[in-house]
Protein backbone atom coordinates (compact mmCIF):
# COMPACT_ATOMS: atom_id res chain seq x y z
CA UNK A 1 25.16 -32.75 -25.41
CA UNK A 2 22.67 -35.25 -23.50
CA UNK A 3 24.51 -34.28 -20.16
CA UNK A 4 23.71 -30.71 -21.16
CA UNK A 5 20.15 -31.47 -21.73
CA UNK A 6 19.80 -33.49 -18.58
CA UNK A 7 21.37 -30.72 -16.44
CA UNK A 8 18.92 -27.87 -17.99
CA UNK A 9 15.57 -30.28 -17.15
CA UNK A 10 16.59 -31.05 -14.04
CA UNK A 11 17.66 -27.14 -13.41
CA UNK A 12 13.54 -26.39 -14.90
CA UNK A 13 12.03 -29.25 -12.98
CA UNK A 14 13.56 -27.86 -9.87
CA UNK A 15 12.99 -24.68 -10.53
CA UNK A 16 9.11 -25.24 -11.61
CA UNK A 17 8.72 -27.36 -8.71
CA UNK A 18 9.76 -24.66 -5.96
CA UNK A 19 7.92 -21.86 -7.83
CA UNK A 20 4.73 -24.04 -7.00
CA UNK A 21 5.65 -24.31 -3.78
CA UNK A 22 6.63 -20.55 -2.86
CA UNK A 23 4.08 -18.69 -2.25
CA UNK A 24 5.98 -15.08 -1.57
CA UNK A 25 5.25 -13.98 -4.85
CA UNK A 26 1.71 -13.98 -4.44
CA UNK A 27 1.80 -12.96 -0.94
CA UNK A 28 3.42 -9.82 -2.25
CA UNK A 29 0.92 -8.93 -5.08
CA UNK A 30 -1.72 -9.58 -2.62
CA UNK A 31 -0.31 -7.22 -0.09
CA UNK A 32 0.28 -4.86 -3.08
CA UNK A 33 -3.49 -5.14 -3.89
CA UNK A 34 -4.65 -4.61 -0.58
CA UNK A 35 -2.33 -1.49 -0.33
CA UNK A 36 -3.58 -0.15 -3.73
CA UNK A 37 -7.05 -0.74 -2.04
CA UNK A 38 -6.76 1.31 0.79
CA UNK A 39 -4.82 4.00 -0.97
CA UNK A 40 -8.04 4.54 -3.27
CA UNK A 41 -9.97 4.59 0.14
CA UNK A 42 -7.85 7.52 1.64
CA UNK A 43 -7.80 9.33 -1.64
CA UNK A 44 -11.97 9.07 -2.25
CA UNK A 45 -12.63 10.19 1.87
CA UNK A 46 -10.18 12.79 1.48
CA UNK A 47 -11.86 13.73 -1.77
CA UNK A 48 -15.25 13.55 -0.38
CA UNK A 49 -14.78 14.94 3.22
CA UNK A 50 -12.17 17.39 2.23
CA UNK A 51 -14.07 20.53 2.43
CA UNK A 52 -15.76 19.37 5.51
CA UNK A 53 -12.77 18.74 7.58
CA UNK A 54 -11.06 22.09 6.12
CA UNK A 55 -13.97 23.95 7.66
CA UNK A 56 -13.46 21.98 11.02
CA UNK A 57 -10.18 22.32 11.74
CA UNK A 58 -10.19 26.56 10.63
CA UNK A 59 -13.31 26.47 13.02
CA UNK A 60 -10.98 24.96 15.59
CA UNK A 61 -8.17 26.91 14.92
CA UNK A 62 -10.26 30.22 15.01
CA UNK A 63 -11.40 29.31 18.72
CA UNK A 64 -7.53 28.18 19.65
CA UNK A 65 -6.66 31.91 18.44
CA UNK A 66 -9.65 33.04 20.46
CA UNK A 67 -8.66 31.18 23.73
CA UNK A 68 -4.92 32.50 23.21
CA UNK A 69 -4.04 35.71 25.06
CA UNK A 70 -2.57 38.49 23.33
CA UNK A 71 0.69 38.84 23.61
CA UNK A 72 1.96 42.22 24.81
């Protein structure tokens, strides 16, 4: 039973010791943060310039049709 004891704290002091030294795990939630971030970015310019850039890409699309020949 003492063996078993031994192997299971050495097994956690390992483990405990590498988790302090790896630092993927929080490289990851910070590069999920900064992803969340930007996300809410995109989503509040879409949401703010939205009907803005709907008028300026009909108004561009209007002059394309314009510009076009008729075909016939």
């Amino acid at each position: 039973m003492i063996a078993f004891y031994a192997t299971l704290s050495s097994f956690v002091s390992t483990a405990a010791d590498r988790l302090k030294r790896e630092e993927k795990g929080a490289t990851a939630v910070e590069y999920g943060l900064m992803v969340g971030l930007i996300a809410v970015a995109i989503i509040a310019a879409v949401a703010l310039l939205g009907d803005n850039l709907t008028d300026l890409f009909n108004g561009i699309a209007g002059e394309v049709d314009d510009a076009t020949p008729a075909a016939g």
